[in-house]
Protein backbone atom coordinates (compact mmCIF):
# COMPACT_ATOMS: atom_id res chain seq x y z
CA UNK A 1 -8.34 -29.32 -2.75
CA UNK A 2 -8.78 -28.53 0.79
CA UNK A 3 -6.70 -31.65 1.82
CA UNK A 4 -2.98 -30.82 0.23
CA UNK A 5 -1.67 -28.49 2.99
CA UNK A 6 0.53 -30.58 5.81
CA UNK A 7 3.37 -29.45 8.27
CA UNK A 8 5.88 -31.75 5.79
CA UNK A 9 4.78 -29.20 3.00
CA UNK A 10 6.86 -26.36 0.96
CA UNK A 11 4.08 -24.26 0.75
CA UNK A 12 4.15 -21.03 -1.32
CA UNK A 13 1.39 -18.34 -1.61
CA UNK A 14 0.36 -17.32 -5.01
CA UNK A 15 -1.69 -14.19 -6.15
CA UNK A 16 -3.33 -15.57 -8.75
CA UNK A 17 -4.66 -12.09 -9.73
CA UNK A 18 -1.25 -10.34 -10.17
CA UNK A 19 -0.19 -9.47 -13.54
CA UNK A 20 -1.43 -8.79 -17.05
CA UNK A 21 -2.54 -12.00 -18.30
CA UNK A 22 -3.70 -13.26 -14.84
CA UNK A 23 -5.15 -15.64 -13.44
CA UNK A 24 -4.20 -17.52 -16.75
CA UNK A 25 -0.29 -17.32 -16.30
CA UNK A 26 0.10 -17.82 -13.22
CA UNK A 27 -1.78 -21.12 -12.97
CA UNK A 28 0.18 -22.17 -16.10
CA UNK A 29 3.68 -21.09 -14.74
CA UNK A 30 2.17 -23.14 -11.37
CA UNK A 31 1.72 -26.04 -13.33
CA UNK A 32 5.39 -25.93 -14.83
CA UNK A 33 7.00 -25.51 -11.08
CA UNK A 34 4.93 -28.28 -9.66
CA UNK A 35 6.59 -30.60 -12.68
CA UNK A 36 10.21 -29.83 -11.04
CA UNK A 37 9.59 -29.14 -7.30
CA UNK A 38 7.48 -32.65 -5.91
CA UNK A 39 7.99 -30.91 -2.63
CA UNK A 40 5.81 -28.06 -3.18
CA UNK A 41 2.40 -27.12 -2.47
CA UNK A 42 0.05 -23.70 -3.34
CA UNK A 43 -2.01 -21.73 -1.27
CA UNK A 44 -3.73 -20.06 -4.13
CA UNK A 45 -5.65 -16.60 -4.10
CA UNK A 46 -7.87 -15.31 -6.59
CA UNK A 47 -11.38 -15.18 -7.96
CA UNK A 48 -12.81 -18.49 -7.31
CA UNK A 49 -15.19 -18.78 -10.47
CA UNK A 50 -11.57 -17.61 -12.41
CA UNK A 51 -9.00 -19.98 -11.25
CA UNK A 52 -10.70 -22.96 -11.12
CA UNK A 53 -11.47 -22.85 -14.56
CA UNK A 54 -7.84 -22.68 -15.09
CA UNK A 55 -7.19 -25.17 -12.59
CA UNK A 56 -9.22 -27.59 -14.39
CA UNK A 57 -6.52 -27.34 -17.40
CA UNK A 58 -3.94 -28.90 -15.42
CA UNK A 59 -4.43 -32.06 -13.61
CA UNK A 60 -1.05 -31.78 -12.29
CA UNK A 61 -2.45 -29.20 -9.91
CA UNK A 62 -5.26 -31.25 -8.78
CA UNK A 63 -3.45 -32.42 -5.32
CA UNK A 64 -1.11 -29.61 -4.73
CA UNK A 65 -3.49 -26.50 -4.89
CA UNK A 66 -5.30 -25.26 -2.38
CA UNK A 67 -7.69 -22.55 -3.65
CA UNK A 68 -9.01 -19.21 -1.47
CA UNK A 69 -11.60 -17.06 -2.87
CA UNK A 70 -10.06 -13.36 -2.74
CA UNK A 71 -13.28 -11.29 -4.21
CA UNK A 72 -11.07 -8.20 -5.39
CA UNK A 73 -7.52 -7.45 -7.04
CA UNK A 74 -4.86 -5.02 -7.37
CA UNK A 75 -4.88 -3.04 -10.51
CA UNK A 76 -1.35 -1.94 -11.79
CA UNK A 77 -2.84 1.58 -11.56
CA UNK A 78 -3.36 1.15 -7.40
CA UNK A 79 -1.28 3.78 -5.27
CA UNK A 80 -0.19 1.99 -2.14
CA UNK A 81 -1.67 3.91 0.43
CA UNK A 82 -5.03 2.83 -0.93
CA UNK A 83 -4.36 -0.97 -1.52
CA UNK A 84 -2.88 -1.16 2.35
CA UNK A 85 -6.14 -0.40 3.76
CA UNK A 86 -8.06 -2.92 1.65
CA UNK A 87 -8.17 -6.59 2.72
CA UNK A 88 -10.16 -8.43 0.11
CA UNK A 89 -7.48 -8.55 -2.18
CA UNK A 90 -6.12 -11.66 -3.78
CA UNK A 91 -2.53 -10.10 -3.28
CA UNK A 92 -3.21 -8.76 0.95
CA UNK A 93 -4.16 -12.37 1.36
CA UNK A 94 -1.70 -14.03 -0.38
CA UNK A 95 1.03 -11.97 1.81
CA UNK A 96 -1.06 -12.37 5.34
CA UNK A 97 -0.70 -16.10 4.52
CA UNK A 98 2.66 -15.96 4.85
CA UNK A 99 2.18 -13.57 8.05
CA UNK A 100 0.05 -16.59 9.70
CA UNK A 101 2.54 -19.29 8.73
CA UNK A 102 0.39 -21.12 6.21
CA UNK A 103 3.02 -20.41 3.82
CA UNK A 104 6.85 -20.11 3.92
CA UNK A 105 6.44 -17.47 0.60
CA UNK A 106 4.31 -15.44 -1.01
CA UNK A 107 4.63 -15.00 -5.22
CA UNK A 108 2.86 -12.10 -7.20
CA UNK A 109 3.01 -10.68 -10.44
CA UNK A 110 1.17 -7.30 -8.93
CA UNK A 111 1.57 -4.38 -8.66
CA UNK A 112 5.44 -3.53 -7.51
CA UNK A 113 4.68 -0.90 -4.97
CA UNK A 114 1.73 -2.26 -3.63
CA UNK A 115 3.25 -5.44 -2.76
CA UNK A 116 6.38 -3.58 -1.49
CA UNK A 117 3.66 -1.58 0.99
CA UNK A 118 1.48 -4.36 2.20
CA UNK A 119 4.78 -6.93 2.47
CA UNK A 120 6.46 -4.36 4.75
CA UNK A 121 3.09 -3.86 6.42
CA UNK A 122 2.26 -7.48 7.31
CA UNK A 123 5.68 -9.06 7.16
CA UNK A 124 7.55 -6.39 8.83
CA UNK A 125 11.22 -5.79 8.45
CA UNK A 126 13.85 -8.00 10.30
CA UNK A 127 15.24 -6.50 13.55
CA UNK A 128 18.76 -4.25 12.62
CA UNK A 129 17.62 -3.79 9.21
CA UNK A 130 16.01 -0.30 8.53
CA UNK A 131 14.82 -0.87 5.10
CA UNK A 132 13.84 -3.85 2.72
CA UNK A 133 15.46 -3.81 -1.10
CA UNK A 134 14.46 -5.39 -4.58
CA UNK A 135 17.21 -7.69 -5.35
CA UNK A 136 17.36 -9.82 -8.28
CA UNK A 137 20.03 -12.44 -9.93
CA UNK A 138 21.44 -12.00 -13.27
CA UNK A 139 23.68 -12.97 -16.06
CA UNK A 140 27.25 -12.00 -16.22
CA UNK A 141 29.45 -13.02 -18.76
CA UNK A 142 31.26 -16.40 -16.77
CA UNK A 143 27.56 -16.95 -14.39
CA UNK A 144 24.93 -15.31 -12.45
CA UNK A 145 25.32 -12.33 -9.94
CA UNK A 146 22.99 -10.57 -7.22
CA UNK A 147 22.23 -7.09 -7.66
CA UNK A 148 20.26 -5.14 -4.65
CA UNK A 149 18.58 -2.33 -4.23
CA UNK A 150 16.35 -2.18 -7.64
CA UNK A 151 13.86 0.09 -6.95
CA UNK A 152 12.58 -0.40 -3.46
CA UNK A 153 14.60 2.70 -1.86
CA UNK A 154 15.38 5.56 -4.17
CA UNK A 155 17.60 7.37 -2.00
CA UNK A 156 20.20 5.43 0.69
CA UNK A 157 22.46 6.23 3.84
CA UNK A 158 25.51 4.26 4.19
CA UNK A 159 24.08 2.27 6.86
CA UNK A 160 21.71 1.18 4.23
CA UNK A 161 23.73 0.56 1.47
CA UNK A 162 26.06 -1.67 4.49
CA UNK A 163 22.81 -3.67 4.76
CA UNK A 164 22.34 -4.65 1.29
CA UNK A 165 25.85 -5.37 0.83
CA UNK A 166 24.90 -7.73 4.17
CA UNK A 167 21.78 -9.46 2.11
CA UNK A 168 23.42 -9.76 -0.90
CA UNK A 169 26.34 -11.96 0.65
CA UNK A 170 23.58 -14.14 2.30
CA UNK A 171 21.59 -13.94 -1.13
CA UNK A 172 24.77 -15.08 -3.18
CA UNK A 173 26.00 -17.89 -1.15
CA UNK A 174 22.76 -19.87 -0.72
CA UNK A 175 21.14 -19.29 -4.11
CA UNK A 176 24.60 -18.89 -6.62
CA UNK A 177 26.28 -21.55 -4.55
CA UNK A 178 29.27 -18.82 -4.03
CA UNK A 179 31.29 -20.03 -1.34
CA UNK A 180 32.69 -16.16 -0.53
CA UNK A 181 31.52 -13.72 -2.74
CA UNK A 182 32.82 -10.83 -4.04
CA UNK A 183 30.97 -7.33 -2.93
CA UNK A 184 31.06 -4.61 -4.70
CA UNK A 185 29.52 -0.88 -4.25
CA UNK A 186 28.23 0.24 -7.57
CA UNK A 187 30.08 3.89 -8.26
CA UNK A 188 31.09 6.08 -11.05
CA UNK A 189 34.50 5.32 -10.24
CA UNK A 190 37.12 3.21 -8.89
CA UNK A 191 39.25 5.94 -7.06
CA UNK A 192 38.49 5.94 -3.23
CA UNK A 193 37.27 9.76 -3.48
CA UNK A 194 34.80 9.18 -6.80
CA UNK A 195 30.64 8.90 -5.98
CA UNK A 196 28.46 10.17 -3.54
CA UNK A 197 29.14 10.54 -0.37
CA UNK A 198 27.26 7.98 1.05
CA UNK A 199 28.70 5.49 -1.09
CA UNK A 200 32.12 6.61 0.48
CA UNK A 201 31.04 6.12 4.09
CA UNK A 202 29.37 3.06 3.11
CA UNK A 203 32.30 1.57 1.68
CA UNK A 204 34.40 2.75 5.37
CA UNK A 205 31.48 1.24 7.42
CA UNK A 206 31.90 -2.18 5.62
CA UNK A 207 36.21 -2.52 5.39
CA UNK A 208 35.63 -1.66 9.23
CA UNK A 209 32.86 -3.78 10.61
CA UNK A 210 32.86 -7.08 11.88
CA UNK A 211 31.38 -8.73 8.87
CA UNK A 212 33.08 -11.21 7.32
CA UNK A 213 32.97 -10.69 3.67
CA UNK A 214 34.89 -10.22 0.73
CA UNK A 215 34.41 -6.28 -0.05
CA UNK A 216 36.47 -5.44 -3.00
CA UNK A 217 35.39 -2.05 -2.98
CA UNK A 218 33.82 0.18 -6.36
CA UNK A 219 32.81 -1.40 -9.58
CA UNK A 220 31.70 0.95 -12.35
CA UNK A 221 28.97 0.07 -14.50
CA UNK A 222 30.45 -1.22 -17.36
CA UNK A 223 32.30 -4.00 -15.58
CA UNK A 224 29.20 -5.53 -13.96
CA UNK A 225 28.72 -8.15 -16.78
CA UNK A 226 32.32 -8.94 -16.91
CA UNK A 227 32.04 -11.03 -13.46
CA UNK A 228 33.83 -8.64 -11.44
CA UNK A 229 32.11 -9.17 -8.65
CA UNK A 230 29.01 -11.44 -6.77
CA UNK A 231 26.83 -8.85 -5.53
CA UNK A 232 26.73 -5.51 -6.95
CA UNK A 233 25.55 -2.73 -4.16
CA UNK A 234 23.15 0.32 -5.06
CA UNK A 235 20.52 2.49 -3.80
CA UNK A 236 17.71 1.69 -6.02
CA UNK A 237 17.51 4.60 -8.30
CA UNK A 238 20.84 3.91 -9.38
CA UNK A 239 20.27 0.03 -9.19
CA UNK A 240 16.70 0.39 -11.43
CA UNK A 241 18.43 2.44 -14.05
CA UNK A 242 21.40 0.33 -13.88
CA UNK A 243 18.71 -3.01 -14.41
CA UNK A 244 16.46 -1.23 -17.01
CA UNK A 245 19.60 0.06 -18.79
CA UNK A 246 21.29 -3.49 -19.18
CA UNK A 247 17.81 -5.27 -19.91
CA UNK A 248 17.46 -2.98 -22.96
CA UNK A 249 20.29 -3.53 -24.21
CA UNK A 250 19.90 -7.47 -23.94
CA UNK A 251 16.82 -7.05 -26.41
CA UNK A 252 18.39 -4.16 -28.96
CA UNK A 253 21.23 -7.31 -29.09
CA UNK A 254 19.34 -10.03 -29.74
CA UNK A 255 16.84 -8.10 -32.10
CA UNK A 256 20.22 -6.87 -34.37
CA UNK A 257 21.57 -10.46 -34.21
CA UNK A 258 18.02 -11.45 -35.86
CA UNK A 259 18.19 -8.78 -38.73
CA UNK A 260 21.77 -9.40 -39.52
CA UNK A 261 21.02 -13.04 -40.06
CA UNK A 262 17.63 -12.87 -42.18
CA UNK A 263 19.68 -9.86 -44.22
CA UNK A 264 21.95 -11.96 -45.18
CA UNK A 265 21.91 -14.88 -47.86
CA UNK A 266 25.54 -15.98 -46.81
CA UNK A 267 24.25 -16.19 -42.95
CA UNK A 268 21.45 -17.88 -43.42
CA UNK A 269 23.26 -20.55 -45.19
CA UNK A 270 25.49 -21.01 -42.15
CA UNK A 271 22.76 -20.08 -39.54
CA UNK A 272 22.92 -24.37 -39.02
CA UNK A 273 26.28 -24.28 -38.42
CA UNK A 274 25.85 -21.74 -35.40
CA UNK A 275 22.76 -22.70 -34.09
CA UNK A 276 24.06 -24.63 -30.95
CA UNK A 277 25.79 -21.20 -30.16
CA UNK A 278 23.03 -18.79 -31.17
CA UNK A 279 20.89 -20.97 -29.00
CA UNK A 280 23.40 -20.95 -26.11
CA UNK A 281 23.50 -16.83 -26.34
CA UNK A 282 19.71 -16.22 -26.59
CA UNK A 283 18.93 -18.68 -23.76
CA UNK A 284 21.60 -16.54 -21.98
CA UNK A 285 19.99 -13.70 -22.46
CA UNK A 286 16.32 -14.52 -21.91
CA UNK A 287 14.43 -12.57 -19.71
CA UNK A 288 12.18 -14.96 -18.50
CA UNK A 289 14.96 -17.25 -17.36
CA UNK A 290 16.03 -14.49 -14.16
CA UNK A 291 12.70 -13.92 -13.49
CA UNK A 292 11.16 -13.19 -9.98
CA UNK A 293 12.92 -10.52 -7.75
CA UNK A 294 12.79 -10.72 -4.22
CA UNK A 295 12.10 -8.37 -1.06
CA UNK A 296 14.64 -9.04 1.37
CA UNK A 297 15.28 -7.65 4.89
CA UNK A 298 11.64 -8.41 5.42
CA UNK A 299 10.53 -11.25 8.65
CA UNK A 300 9.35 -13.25 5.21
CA UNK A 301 9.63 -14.25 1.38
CA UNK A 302 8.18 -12.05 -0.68
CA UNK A 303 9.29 -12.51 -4.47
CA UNK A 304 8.04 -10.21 -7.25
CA UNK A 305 7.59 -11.86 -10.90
CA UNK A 306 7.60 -9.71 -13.68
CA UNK A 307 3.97 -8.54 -14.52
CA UNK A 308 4.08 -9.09 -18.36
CA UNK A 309 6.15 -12.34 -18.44
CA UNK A 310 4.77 -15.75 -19.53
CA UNK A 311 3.99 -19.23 -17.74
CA UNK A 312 8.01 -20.03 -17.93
CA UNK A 313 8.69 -16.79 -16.12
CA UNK A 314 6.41 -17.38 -13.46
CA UNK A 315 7.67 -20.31 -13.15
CA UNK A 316 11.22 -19.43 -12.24
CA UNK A 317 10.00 -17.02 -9.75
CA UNK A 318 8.42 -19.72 -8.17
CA UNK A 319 11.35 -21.86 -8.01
CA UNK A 320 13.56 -18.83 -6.79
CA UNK A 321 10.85 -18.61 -4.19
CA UNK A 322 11.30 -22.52 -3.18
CA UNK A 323 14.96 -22.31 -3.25
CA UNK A 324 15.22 -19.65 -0.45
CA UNK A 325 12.62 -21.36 1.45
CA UNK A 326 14.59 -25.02 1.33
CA UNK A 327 17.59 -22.66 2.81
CA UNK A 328 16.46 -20.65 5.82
CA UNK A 329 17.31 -17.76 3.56
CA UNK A 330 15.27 -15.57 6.27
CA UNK A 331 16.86 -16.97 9.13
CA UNK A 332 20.35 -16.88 8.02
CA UNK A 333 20.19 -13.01 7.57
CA UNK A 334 19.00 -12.82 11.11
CA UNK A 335 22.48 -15.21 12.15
CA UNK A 336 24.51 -12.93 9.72
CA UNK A 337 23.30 -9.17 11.71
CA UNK A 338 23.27 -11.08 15.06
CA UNK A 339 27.21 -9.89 15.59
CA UNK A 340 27.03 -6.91 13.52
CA UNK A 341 26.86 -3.42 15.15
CA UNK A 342 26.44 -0.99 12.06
CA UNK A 343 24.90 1.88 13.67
CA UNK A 344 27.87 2.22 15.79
CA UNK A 345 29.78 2.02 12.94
CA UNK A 346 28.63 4.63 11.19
CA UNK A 347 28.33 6.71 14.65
CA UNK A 348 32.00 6.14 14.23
CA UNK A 349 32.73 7.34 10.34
CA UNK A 350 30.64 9.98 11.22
CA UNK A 351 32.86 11.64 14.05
CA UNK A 352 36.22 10.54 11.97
CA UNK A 353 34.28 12.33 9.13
CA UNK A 354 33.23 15.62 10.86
């Protein structure tokens, strides 16, 4: 396997160690992408003795893995400060290959903070952007949306929250296909005065920089899954809540829809009848299908899969992963914040202001 790697290669770093039913998972979910994507190859990192016993499994893997021995792992329990420091792991490698440009991407199930900490470390954020975010696609009700930050930043500035609104547009036009999408600042109101006030001078900063985007201001929560806009904006307390809030509902849905059908004679006799649109809904819904959410703002790919999802999850993340790499999605933030001068900006809001 030490033969697959070329400069013609898509070449994605996997921490083969990440997650709860790793390595296992991962090489399954590995298997799964490498059925859809011809173009890509693995730089795999993991206990040696552990992975290629689940390499063996799948002889589609046989010519596009390349395996590295990473003696040590991650543990879900790991504070960040500790795992920086430590270089042995299957995840620090699997990022620093990324670093070296063996890989365009790096894919882990891990640890969310850790990888957060050592991506930022090694990867380093892209110049004009002050902080990285968590951003993820989902399901609204007429397609998909991008919703940044979810977690990585629990408190924002309005220069911040200008930044993700920046990433986002990138994020929504090259993955959604979204010619000009519609941005959005996530608030508890539509009225100009309603939220926080950094939300407020975020929302000035945008309608008065140079960026060319479609801001149509404040969506409230309950509108997000109605389509109202492409990228909803949030610092990532808000955004997490916002994420955890909607993903719970998802399953209380699809759980009730399951007990009123088996508690009821008449709708199990016409369950046939609706299966094509039960089927539609549910695969809608699924989880697994928007898995894989990605650090952006970083000098690099970095996508986090869901640590308790199966092979088919993993496998999305990887093609998520592959999808940005096949469009320059790092490079064409860099373009996008060439022109932009937001720190003026906001020097600018802030003397109007006070």
């Amino acid at each position: 396997m030490e033969q697959v790697l070329s400069e013609n290669n898509l070449v994605i770093s996997v921490d083969a160690m990440g997650g709860d039913k790793s390595p296992q998972v991962v090489i399954e979910g590995l298997a799964i992408a490498a059925k859809h994507n011809r173009d890509i190859r693995f730089l795999v990192f993991g206990d040696e003795e552990q992975v290629q016993a689940e390499l063996k499994k799948y002889p589609i893997l046989k010519d596009v893995c390349q395996l590295r021995h990473s003696p040590e792992r991650v543990h879900n329990e790991d504070k960040p400060s500790q795992v920086i420091r430590n270089k042995n792991t299957s995840m620090y490698q699997a990022i620093d290959a990324v670093r070296q440009g063996e890989a365009q991407a790096v894919v882990s199930a891990g640890n969310t903070g850790a990888l957060m900490a050592i991506s930022k470390m090694l990867l380093k954020t892209i110049q004009k952007i002050h902080r990285p975010a968590i951003v993820s696609i989902m399901p609204h009700r007429y397609g998909k949306y991008v919703m940044l930050d979810l977690g990585a930043n629990t408190e924002c500035n309005a220069v911040n929250l200008a930044e993700f609104a920046v990433m986002g547009n990138v994020l929504a036009k090259h993955a959604l296909g979204i010619e000009r999408p519609k941005i959005a600042l996530l608030n508890i109101g539509a009225e100009e005065m309603k939220g926080k006030e950094e939300i407020r001078h975020a929302s000035q900063m945008i309608r008065n920089s140079s960026m060319d985007i479609d801001f149509i201001g404040y969506i409230e929560p309950h509108e997000i899954t109605f389509g109202k806009a492409d990228v909803v904006v949030a610092d990532g307390f808000t955004g997490n809540v916002a994420l955890k809030t909607m993903e719970g509902t998802a399953k209380l849905i699809r759980s009730m829809v399951k007990d009123a059908v088996k508690s009821s004679f008449l709708a199990l006799l016409g369950l046939p009848f609706m299966y094509f649109a039960v089927r539609k809904i549910s695969k809608t819904m699924n989880p697994k299908l928007y898995n894989g959410a990605m650090f952006v703002g970083l000098n690099g790919l970095s996508v986090k899969s869901h640590g308790g999802t199966d092979a088919l999850g993993f496998s999305v993340a990887i093609n998520n992963a592959a999808t940005l790499v096949r469009q320059n999605f790092v490079a064409t933030i860099k373009e996008e914040l060439e022109h932009i001068d937001l720190e003026e900006i906001s020097q600018d809001i802030f003397y109007e202001v006070y």
